[in-house]
PDB file of N, CA and C in Angstrom:
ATOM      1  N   UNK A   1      63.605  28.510  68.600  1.00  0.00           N
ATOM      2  CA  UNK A   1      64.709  29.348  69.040  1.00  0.00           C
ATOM      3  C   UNK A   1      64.459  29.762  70.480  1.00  0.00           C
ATOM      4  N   UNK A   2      65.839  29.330  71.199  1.00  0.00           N
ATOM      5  CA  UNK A   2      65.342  29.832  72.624  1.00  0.00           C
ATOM      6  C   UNK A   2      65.529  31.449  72.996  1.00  0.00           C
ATOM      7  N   UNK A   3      64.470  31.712  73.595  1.00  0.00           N
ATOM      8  CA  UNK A   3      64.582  33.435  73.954  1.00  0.00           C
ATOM      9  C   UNK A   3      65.432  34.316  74.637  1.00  0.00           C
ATOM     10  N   UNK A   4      66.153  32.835  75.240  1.00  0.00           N
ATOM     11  CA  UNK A   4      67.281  34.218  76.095  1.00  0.00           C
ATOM     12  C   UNK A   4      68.553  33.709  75.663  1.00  0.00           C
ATOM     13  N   UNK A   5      68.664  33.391  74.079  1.00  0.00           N
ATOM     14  CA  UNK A   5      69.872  33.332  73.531  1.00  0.00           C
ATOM     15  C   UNK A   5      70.004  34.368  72.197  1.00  0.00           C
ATOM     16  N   UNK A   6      70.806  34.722  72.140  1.00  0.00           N
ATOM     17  CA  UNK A   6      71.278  36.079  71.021  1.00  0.00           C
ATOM     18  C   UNK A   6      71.144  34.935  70.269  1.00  0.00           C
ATOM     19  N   UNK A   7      70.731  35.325  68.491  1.00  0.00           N
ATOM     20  CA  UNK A   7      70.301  34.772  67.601  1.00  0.00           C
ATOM     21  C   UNK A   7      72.270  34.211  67.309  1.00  0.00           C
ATOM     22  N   UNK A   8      73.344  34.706  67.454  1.00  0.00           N
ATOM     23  CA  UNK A   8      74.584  33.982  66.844  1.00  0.00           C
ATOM     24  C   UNK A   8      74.834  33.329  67.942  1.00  0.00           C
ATOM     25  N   UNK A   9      74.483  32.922  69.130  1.00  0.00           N
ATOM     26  CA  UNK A   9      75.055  32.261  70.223  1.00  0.00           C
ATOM     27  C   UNK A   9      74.052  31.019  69.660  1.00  0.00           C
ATOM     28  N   UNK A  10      73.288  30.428  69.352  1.00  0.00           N
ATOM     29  CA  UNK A  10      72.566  29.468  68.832  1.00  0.00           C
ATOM     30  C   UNK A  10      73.328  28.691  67.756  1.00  0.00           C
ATOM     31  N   UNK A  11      74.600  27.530  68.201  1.00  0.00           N
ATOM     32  CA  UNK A  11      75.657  27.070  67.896  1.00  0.00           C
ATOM     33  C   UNK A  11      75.269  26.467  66.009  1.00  0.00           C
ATOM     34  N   UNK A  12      73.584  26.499  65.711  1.00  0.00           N
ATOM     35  CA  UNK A  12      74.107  25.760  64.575  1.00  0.00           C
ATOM     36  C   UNK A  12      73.566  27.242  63.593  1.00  0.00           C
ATOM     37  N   UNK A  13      73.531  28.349  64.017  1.00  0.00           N
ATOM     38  CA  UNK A  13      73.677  29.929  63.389  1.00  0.00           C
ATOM     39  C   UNK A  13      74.882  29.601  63.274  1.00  0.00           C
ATOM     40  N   UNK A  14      75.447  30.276  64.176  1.00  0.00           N
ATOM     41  CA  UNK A  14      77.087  30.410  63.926  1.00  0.00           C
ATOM     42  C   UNK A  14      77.705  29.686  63.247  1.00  0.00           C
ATOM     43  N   UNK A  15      77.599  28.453  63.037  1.00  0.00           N
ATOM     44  CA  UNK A  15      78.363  27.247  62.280  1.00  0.00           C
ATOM     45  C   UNK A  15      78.060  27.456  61.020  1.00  0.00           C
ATOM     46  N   UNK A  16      76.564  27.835  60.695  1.00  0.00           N
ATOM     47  CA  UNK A  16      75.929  27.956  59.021  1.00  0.00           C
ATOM     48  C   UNK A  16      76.720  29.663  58.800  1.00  0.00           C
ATOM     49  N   UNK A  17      76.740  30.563  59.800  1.00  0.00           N
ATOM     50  CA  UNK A  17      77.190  31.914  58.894  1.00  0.00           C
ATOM     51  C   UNK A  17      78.701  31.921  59.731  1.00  0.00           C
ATOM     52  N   UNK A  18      79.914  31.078  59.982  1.00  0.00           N
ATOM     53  CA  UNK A  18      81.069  30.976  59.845  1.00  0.00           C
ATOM     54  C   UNK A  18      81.302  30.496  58.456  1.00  0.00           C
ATOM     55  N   UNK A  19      80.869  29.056  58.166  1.00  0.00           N
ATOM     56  CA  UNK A  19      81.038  28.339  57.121  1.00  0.00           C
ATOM     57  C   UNK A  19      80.478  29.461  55.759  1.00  0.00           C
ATOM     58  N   UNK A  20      79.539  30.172  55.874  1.00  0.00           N
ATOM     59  CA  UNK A  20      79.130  31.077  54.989  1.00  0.00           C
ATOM     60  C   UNK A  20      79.938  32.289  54.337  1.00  0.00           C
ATOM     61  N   UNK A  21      80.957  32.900  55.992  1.00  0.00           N
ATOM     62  CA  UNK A  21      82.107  34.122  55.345  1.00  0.00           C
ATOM     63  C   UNK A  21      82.929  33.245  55.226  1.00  0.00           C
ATOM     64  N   UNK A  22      83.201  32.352  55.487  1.00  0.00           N
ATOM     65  CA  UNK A  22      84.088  31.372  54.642  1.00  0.00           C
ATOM     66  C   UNK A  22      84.654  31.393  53.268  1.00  0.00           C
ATOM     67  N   UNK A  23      83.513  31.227  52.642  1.00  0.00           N
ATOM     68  CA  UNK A  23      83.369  31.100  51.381  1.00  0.00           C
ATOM     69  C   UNK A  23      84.610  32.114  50.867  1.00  0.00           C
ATOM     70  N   UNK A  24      84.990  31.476  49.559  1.00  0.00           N
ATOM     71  CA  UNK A  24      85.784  32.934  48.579  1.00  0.00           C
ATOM     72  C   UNK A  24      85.134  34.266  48.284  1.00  0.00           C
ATOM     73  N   UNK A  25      83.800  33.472  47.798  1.00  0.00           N
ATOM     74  CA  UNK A  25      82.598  34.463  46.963  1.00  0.00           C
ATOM     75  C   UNK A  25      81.805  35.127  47.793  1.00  0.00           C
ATOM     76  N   UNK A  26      82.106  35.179  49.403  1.00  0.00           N
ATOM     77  CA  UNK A  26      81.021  35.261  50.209  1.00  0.00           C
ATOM     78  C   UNK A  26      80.573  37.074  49.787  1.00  0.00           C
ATOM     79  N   UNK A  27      78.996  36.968  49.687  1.00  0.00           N
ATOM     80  CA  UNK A  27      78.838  38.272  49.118  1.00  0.00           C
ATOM     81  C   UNK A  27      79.258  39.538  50.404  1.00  0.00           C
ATOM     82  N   UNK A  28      79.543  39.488  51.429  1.00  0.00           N
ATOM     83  CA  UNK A  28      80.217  40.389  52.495  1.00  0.00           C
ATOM     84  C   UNK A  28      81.521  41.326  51.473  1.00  0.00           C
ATOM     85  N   UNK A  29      82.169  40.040  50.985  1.00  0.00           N
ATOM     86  CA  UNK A  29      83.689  40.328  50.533  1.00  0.00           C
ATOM     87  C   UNK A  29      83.670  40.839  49.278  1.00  0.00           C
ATOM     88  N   UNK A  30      83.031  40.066  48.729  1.00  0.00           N
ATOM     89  CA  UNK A  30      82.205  40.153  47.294  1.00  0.00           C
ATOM     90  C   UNK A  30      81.987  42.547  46.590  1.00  0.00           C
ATOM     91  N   UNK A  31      81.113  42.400  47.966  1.00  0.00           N
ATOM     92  CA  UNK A  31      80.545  44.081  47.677  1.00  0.00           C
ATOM     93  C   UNK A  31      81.185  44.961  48.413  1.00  0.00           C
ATOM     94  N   UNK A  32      81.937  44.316  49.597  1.00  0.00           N
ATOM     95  CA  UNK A  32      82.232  45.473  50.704  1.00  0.00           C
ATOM     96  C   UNK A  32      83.695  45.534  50.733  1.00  0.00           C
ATOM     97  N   UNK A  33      84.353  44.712  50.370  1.00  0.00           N
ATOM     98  CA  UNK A  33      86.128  44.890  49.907  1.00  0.00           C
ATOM     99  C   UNK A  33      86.651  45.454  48.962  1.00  0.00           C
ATOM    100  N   UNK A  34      86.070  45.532  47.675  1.00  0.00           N
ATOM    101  CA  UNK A  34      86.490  46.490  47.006  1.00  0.00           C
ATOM    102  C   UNK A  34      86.224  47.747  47.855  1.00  0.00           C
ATOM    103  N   UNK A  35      85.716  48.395  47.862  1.00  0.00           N
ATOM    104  CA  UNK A  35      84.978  49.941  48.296  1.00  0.00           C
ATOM    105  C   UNK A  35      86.122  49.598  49.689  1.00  0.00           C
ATOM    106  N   UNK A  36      85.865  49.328  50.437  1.00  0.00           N
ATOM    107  CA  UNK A  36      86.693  49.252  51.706  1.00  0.00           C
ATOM    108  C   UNK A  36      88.375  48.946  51.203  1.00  0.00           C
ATOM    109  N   UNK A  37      89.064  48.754  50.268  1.00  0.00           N
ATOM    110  CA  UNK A  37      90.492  49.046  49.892  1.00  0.00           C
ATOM    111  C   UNK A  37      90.131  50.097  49.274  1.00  0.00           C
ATOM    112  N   UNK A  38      89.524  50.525  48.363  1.00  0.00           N
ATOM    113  CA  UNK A  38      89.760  51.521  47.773  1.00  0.00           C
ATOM    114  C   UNK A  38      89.594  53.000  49.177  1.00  0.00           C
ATOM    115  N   UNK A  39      88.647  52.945  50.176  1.00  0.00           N
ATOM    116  CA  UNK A  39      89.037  53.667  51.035  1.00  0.00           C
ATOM    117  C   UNK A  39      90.320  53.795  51.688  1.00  0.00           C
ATOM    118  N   UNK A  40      90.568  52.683  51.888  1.00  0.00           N
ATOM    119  CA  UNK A  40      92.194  52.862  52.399  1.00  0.00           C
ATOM    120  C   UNK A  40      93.023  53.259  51.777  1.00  0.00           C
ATOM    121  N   UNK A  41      93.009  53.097  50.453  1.00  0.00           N
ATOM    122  CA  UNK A  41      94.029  53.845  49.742  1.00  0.00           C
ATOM    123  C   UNK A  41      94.166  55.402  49.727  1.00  0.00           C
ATOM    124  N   UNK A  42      92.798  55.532  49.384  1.00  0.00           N
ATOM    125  CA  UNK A  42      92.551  57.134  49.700  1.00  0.00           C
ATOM    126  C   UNK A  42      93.270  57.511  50.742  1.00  0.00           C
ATOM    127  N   UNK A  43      93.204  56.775  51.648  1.00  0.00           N
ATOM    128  CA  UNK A  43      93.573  57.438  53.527  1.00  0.00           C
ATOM    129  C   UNK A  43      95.258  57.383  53.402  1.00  0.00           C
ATOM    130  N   UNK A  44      95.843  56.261  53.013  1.00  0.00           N
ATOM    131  CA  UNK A  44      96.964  56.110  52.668  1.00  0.00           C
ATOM    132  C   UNK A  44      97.563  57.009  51.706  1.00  0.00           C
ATOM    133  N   UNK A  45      97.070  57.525  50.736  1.00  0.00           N
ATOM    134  CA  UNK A  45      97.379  58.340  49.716  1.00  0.00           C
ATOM    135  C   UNK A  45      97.315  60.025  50.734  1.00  0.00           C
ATOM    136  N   UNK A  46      96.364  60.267  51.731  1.00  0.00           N
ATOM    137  CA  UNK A  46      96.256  61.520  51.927  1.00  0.00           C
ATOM    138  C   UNK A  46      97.326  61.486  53.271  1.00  0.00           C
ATOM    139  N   UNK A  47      97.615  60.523  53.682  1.00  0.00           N
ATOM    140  CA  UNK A  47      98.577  60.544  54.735  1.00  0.00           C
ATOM    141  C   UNK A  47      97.676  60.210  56.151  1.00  0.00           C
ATOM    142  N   UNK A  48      96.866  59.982  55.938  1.00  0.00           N
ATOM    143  CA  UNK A  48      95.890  59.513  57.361  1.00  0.00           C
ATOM    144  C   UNK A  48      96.427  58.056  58.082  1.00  0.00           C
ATOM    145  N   UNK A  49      97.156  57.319  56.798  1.00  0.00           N
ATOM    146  CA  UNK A  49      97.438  55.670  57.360  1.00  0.00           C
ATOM    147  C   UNK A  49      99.108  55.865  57.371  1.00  0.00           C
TER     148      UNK A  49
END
């Protein structure tokens, strides 16, 4: 890995963790989308959105 490149500017990173949130199942979406709509609703429900 070269040193004066940010670890996602290293074109075959980025390609393996694009292709990775890709996914349907990707665990990002998986754990953090539920909880993250259900916040919005809240906000939406209290009049914030």
């Amino acid at each position: 890995m070269s040193e004066d490149k940010e670890f996602y500017d290293i074109p075959e990173v980025l390609k393996y963790y694009i292709a990775h949130r890709r996914r349907p199942d990707n665990p990002n979406d998986a754990l953090e989308r539920p909880i993250f709509l259900e916040l919005a609703g809240n906000a939406r429900k209290s009049g914030y959105y």
